[in-house]
N, C-alpha and C. Protein backbone atom coordinates (compact mmCIF):
# COMPACT_ATOMS: atom_id res chain seq x y z
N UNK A 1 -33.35 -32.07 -75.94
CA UNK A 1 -33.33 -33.05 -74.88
C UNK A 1 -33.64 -34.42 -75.48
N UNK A 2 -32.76 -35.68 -74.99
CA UNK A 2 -33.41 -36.66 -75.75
C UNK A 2 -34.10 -37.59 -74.51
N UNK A 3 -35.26 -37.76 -74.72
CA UNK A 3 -36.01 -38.52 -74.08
C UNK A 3 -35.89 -39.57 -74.20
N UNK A 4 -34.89 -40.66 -75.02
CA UNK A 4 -34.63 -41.96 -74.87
C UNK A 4 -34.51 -42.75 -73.58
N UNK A 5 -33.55 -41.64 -72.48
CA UNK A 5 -33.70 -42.34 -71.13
C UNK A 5 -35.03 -42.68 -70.26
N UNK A 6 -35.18 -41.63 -70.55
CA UNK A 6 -37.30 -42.21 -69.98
C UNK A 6 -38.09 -43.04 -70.45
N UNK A 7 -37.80 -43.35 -72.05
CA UNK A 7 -38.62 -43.82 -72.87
C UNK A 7 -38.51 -45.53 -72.05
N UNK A 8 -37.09 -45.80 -72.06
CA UNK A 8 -36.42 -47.15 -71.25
C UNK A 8 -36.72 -46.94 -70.05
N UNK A 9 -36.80 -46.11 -69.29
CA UNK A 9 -37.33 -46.22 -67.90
C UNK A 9 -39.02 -46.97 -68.01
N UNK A 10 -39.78 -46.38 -68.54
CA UNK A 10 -41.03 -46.43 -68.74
C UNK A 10 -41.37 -47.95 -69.18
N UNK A 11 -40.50 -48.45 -70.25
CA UNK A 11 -40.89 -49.67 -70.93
C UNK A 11 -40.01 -51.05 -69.95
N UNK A 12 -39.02 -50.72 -68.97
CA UNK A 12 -38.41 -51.28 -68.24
C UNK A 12 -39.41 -51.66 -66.80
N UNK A 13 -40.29 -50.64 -66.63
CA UNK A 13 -41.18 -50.70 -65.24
C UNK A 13 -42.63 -51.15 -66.02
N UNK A 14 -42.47 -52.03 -67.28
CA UNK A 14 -43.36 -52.99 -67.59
C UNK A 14 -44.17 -52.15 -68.44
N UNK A 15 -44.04 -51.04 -68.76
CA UNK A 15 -45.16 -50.21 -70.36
C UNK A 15 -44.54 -51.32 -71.40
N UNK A 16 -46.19 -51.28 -71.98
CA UNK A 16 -45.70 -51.98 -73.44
C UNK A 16 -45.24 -50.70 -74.37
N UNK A 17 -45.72 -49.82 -74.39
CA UNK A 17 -45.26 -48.53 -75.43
C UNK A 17 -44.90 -47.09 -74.70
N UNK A 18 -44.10 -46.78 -75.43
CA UNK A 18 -43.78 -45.36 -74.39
C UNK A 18 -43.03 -44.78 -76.24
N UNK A 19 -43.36 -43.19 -75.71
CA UNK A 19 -42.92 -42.70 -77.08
C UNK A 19 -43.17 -41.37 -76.42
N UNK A 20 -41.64 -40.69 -77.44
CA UNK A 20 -41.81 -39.18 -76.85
C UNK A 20 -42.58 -38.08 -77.79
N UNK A 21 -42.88 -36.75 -77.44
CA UNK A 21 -43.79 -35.74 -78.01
C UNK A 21 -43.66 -34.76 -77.89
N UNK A 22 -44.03 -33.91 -78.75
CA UNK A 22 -43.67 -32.29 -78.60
C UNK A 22 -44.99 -32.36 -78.38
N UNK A 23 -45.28 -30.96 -77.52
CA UNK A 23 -46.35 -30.17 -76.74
C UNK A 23 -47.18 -30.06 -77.79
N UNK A 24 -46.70 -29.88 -78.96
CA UNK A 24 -47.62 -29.27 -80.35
C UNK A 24 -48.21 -30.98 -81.10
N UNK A 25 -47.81 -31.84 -80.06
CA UNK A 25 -48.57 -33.11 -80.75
C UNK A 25 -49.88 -33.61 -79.23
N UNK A 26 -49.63 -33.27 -78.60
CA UNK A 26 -51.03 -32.87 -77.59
C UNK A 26 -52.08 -32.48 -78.02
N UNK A 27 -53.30 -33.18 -78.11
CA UNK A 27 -54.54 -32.60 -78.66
C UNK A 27 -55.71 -32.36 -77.43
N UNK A 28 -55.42 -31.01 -77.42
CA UNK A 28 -56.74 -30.58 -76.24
C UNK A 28 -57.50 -29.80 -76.84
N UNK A 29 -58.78 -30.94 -76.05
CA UNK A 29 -60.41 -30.17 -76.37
C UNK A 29 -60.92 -30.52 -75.36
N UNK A 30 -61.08 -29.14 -74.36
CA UNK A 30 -62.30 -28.77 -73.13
C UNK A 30 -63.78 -30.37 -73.51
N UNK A 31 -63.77 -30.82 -74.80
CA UNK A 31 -64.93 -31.27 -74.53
C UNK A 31 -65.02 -32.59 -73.44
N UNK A 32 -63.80 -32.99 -73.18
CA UNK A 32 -63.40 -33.67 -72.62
C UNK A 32 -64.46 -34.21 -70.70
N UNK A 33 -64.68 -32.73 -70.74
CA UNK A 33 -64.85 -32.80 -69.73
C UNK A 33 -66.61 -32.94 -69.17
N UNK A 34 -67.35 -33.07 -70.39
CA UNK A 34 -67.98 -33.79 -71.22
C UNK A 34 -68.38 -35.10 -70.58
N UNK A 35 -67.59 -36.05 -71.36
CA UNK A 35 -67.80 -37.38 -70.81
C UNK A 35 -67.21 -37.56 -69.48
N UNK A 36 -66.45 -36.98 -68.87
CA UNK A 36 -66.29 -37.38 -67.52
C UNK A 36 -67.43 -36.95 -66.57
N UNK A 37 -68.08 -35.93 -66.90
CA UNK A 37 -69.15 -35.50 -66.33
C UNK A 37 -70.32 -36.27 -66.42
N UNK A 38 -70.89 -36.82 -68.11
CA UNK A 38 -71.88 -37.55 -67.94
C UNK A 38 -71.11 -38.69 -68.14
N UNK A 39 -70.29 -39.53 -68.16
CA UNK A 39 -69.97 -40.86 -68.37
C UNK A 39 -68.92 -41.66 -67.66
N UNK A 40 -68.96 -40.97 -66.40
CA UNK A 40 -67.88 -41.56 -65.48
C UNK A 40 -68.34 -41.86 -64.04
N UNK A 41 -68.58 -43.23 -63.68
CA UNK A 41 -69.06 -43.62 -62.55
C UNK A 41 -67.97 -42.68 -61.29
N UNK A 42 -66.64 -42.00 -61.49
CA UNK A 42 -66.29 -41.80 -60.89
C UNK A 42 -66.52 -40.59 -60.41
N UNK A 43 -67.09 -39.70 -61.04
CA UNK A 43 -67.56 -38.21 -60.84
C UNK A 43 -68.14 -37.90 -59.44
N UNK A 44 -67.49 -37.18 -59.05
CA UNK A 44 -67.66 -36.31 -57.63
C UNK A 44 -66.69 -37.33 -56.92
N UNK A 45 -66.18 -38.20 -57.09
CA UNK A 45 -65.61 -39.09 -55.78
C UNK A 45 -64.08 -39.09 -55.67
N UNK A 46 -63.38 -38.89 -56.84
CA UNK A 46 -61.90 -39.20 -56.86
C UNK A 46 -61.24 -37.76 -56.74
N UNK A 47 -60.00 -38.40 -55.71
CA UNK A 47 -58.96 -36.78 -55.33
C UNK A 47 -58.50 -36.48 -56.49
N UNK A 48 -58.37 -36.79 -58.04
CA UNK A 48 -57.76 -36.50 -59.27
C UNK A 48 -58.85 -35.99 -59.98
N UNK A 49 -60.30 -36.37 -60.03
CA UNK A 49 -61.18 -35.81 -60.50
C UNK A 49 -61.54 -34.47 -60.80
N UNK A 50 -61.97 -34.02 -62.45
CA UNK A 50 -61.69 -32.64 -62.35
C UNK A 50 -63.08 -31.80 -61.28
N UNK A 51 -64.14 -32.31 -61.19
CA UNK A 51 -65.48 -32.66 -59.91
C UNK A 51 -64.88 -32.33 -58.46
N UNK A 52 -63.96 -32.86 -58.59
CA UNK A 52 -63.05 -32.43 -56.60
C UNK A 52 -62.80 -30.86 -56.76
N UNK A 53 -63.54 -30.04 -55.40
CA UNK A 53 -63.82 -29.16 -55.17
C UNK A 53 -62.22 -28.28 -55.45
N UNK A 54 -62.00 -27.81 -55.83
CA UNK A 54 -60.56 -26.67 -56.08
C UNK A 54 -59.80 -26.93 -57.28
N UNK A 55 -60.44 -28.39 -57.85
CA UNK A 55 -59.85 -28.91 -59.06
C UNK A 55 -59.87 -27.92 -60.52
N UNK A 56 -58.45 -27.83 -61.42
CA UNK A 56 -58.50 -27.18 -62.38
C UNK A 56 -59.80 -27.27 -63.96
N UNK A 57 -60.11 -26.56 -63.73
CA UNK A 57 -60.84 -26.87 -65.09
C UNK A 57 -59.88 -27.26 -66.68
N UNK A 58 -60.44 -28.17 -67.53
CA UNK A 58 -59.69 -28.64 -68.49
C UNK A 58 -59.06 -27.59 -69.18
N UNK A 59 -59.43 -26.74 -69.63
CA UNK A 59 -59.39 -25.09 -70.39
C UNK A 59 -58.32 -24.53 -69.41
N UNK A 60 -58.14 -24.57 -68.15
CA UNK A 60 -56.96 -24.27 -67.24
C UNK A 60 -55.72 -24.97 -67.26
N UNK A 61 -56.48 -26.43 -67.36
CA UNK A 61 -55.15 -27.15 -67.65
C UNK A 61 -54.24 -26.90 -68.84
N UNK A 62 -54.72 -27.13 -69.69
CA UNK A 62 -54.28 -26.30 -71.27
C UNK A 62 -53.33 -25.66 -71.05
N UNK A 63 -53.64 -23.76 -70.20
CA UNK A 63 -52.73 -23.04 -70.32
C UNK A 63 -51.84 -23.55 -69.36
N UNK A 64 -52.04 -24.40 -68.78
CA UNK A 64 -50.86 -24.70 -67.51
C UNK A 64 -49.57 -25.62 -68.30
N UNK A 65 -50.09 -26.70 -68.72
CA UNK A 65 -49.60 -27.85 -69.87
C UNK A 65 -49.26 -27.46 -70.45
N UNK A 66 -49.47 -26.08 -71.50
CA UNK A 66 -48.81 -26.06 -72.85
C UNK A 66 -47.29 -24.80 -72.27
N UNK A 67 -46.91 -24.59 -71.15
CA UNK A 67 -45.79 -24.19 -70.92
C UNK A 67 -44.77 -25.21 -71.09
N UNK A 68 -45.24 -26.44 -70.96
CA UNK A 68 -44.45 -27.84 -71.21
C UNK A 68 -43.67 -27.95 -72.74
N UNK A 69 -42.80 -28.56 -73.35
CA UNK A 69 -42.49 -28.65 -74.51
C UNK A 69 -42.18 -29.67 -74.58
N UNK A 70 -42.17 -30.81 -74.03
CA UNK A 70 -42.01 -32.29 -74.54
C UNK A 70 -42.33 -33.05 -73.09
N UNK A 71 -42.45 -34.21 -73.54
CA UNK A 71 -42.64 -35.69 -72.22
C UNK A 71 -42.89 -36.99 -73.43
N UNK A 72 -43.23 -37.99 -72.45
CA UNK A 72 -43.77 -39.07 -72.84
C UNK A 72 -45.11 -39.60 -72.51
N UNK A 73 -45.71 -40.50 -73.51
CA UNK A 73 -46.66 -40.92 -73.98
C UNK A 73 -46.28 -42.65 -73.16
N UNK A 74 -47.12 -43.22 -72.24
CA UNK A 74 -46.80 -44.62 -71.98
C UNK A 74 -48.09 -45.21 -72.10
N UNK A 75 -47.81 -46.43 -73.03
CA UNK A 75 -49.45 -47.24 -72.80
C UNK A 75 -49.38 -48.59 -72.22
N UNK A 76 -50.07 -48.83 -71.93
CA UNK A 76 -50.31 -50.71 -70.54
C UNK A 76 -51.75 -51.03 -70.94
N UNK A 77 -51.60 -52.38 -71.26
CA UNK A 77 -52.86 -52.80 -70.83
C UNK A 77 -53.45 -53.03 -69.55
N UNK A 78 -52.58 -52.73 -68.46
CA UNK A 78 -52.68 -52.52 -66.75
C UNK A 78 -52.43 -51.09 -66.86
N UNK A 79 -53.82 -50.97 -65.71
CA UNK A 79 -53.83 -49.70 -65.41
C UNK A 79 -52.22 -49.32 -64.38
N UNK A 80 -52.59 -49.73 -63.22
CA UNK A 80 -51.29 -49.69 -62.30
C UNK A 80 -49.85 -50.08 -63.05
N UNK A 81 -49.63 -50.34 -63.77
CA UNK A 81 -48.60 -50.47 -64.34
C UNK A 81 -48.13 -49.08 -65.29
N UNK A 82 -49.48 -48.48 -66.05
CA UNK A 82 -48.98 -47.42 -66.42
C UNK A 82 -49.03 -46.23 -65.82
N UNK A 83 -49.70 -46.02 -64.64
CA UNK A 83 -49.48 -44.93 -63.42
C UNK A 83 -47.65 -44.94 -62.81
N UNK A 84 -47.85 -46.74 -62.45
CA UNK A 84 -46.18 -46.90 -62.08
C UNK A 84 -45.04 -46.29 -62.89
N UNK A 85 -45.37 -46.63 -64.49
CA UNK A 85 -44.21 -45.91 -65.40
C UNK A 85 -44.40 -44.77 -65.12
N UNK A 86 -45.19 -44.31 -65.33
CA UNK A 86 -45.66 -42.80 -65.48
C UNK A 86 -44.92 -41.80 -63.91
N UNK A 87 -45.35 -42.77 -62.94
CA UNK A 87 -44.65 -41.92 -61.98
C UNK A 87 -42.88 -41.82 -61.50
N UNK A 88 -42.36 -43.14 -61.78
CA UNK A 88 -41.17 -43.47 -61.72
C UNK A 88 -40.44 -42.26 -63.03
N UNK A 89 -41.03 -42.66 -64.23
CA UNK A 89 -40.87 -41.31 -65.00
C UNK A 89 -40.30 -39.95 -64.62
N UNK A 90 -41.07 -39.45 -64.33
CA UNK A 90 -41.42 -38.39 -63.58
C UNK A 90 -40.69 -38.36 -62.16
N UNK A 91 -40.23 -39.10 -60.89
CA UNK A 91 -39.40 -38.80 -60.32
C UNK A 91 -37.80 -38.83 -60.92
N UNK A 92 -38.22 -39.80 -61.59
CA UNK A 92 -36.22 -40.05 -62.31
C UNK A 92 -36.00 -38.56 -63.29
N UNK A 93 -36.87 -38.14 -64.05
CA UNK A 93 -36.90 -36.75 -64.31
C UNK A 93 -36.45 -35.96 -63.66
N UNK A 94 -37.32 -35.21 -62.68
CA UNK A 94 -37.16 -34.71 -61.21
C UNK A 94 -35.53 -34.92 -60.72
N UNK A 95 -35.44 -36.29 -60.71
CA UNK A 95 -33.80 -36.05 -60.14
C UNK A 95 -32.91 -36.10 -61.16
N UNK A 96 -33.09 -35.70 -61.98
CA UNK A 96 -32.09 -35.41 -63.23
C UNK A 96 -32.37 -33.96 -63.28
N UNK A 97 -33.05 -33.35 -62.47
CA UNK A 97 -33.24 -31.46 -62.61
C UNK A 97 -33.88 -31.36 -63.14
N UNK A 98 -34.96 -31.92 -63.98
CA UNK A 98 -36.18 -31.04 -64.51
C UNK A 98 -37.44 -31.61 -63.13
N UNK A 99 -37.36 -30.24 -62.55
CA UNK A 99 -38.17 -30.12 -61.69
C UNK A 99 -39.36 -29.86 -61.29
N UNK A 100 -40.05 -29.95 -62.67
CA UNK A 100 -41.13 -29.48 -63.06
C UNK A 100 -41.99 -30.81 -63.83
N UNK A 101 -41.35 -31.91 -63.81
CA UNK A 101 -41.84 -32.70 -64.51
C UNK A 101 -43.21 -32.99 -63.67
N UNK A 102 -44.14 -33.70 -64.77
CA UNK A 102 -45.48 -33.77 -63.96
C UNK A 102 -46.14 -35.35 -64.84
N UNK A 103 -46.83 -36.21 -64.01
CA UNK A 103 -47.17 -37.11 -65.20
C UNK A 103 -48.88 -37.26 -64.62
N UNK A 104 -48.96 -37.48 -65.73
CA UNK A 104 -51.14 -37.77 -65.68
C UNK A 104 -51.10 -39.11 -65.87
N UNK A 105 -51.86 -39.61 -65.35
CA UNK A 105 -52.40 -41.15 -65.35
C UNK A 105 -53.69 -41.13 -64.89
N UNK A 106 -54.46 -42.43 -64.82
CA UNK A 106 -55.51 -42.71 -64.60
C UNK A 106 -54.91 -43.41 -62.95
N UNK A 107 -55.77 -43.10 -61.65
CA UNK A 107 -55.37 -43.58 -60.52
C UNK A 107 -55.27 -44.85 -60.47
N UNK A 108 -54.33 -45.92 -59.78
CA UNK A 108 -54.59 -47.35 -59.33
C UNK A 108 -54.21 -47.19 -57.75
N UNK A 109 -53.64 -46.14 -57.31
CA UNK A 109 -52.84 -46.49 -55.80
C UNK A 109 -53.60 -47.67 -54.92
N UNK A 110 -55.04 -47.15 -55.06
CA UNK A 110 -55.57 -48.20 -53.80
C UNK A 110 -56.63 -49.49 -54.87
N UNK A 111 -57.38 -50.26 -53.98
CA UNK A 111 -58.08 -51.36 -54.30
C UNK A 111 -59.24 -50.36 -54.67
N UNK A 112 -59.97 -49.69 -53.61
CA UNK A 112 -60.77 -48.97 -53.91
C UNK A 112 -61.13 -47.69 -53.76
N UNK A 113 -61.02 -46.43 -54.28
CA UNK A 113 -60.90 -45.16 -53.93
C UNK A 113 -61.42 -44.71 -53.04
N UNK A 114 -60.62 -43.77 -51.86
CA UNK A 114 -61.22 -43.73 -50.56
C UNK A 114 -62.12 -42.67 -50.65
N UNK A 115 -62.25 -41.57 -52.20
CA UNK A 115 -63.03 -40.66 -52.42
C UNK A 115 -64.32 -41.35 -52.23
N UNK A 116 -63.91 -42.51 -52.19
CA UNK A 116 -65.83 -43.04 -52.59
C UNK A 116 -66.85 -43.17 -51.64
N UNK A 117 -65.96 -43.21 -49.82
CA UNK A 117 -66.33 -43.35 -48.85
C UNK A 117 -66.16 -41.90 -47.95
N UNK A 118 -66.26 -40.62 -48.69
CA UNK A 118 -65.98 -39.64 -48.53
C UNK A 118 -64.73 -38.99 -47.24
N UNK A 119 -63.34 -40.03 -47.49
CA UNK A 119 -62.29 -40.16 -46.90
C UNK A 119 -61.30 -39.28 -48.02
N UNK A 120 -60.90 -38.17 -47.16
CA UNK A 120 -59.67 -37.70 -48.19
C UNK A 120 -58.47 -39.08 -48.83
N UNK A 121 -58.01 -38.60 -50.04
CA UNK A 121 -56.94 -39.40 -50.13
C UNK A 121 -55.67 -40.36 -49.46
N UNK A 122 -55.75 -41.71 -49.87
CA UNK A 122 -54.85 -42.17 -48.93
C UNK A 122 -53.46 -42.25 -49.78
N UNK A 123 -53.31 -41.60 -50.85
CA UNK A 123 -52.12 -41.19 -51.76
C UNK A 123 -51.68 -40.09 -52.54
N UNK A 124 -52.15 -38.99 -51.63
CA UNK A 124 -52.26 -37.64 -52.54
C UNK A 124 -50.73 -37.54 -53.19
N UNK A 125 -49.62 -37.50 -52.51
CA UNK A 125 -48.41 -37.59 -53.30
C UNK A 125 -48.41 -38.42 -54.52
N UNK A 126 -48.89 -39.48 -55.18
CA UNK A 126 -48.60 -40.41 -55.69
C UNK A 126 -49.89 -39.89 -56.19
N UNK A 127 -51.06 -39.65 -56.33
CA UNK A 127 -52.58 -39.74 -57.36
C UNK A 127 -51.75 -38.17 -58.08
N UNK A 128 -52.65 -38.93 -59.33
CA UNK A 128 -52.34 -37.92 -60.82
C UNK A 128 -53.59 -37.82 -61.39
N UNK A 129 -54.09 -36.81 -61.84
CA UNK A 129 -55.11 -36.53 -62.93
C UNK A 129 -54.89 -37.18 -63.95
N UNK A 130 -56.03 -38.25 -64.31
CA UNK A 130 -56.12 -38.96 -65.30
C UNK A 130 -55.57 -37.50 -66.79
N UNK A 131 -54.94 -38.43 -67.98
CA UNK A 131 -54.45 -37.93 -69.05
C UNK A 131 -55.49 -37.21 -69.89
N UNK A 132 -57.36 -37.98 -69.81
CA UNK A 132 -58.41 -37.18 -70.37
C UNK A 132 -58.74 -36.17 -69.51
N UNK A 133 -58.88 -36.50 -68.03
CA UNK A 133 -59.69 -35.54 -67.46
C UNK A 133 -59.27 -34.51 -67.32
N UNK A 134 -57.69 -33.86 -67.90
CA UNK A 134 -57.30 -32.86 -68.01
C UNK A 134 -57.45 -32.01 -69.34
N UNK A 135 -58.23 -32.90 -70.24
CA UNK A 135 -58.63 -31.56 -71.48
C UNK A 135 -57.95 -32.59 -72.61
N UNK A 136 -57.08 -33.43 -72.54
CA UNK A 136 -56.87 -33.94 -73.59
C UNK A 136 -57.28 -35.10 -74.06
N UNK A 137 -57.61 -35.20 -75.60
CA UNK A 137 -58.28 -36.07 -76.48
C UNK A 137 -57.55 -37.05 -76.91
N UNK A 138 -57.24 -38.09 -75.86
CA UNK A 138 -56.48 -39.29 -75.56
C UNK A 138 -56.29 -39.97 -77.21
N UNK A 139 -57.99 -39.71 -77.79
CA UNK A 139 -57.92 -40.89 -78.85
C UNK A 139 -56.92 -40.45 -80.19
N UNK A 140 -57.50 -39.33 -80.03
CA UNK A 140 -56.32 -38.42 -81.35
C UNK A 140 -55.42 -37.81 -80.95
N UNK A 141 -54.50 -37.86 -80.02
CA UNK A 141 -52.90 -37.94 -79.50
C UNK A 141 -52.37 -38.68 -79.78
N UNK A 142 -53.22 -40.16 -79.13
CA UNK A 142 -52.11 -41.13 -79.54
C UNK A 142 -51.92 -41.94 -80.73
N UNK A 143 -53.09 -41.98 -81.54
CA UNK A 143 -53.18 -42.72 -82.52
C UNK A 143 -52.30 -41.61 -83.58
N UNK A 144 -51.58 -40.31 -83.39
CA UNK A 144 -50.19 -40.09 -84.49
C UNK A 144 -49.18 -40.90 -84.12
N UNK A 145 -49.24 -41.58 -82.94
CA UNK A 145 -48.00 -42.26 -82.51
C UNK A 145 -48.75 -43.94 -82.94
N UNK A 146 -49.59 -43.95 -83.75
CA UNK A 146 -49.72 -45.73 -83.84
C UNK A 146 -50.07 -46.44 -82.87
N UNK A 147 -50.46 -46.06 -81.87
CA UNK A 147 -50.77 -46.74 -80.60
C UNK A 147 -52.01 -47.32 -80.94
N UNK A 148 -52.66 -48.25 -79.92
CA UNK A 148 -53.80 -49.09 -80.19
C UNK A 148 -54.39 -48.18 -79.16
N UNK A 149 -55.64 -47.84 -79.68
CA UNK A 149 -56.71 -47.46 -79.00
C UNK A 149 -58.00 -47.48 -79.57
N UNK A 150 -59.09 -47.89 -79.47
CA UNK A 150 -59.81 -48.05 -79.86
C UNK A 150 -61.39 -47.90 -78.94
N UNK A 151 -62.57 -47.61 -79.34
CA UNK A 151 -63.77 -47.43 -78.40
C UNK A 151 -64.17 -49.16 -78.13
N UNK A 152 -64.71 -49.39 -76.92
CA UNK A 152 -64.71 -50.03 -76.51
C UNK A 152 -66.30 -50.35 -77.00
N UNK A 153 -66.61 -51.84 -77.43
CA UNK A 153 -67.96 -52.03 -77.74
C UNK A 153 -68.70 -52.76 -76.64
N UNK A 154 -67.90 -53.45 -75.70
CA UNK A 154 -68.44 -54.67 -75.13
C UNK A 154 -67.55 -54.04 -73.64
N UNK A 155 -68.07 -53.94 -72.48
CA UNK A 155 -67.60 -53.40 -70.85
C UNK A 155 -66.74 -54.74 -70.66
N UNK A 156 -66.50 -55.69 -71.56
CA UNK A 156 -65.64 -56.94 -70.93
C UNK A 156 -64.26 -56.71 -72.29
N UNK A 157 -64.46 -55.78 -72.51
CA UNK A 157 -63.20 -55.71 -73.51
C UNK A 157 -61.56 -55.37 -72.77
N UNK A 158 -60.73 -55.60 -73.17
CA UNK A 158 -59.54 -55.11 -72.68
C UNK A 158 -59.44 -53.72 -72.81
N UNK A 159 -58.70 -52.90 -72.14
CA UNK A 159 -58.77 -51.39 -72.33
C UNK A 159 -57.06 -51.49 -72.69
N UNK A 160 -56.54 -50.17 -73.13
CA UNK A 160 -55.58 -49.54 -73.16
C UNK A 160 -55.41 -48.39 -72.10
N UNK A 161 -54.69 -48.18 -71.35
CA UNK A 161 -54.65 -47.48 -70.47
C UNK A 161 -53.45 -46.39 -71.08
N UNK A 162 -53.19 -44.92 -70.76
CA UNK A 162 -52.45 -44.11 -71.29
C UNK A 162 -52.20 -43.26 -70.30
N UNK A 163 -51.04 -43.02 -69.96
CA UNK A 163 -50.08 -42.10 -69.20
C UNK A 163 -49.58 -40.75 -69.40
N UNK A 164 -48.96 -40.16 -69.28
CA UNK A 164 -48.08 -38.85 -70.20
C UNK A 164 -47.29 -38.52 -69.02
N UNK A 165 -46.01 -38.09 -69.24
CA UNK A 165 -45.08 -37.58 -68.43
C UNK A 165 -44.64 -36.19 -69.01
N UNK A 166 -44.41 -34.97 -68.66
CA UNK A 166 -44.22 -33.55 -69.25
C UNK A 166 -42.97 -33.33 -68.45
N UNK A 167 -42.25 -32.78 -69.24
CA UNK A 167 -41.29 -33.12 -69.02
C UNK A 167 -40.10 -31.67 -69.09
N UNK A 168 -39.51 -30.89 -68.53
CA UNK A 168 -39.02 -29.58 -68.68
C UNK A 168 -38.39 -29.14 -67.77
């Protein structure tokens, strides 16, 4: 399959980088779930959160994900911008017959998550499980692809935001 058409979908709906991957360049480690637990103001509150009651554990996700054999990798320095690739992705997929496509992002739909005001989702169609909180080790995935990512020293730093679209 050549993923070139997505790759241009992705970098057309404003990704600065998009690059495709075999399943066997995915790096998952359960520890993941780790820092979302102690290091995420968002814990217990978001409908994507692996904390939301029925949510898959990372180690679940794994075996679910690695039935996948390729997608794309999109990075933004806007968050909402790389959810947007990521999902446009993933429907233009979808209507090309792979019906199974699925993409992870980090949420932007709303201003402020309605998990937080203990309101179910006001975008469950559209919210995706962030790309870590599903088991994978964002930093050593993407950096085989050259991507910029880096730990953040200073809370006023720019982030890199990272997507994935699976694609089958």
């Amino acid at each position: 399959m050549n993923l070139e058409k997505y790759i241009k979908i992705a970098l057309e709906q404003g990704a600065e980088h998009a690059a495709a991957f075999h399943i066997d360049q995915i790096v998952f480690d359960s520890r993941t779930i780790l820092k979302c637990m102690f290091g995420c103001s968002d814990w217990g509150f978001g409908h994507t959160c692996p904390s939301r009651k029925g949510s898959l554990m990372p180690w679940e996700y794994e075996k679910v994900l690695k039935n996948y054999q390729r997608g794309i990798i999109i990075h933004s320095p806007d968050k909402r911008i790389s959810q947007e690739a990521s999902f446009e992705v993933e429907r233009q997929a979808f209507m090309d017959g792979f019906y199974f496509a699925f993409s992870l992002s980090d949420c932007a739909n709303c201003e402020k998550c309605t998990g937080f005001a203990g309101v179910k989702c006001a975008n469950p169609k559209k919210a995706r499980p962030a790309f870590h909180s599903v088991g994978i080790d964002v930093f050593k995935t993407v950096r085989q692809f050259n991507l910029p990512i880096e730990t953040l020293k200073d809370k006023d730093e720019a982030m890199n935001w990272y997507s994935a679209v699976f694609i089958d």
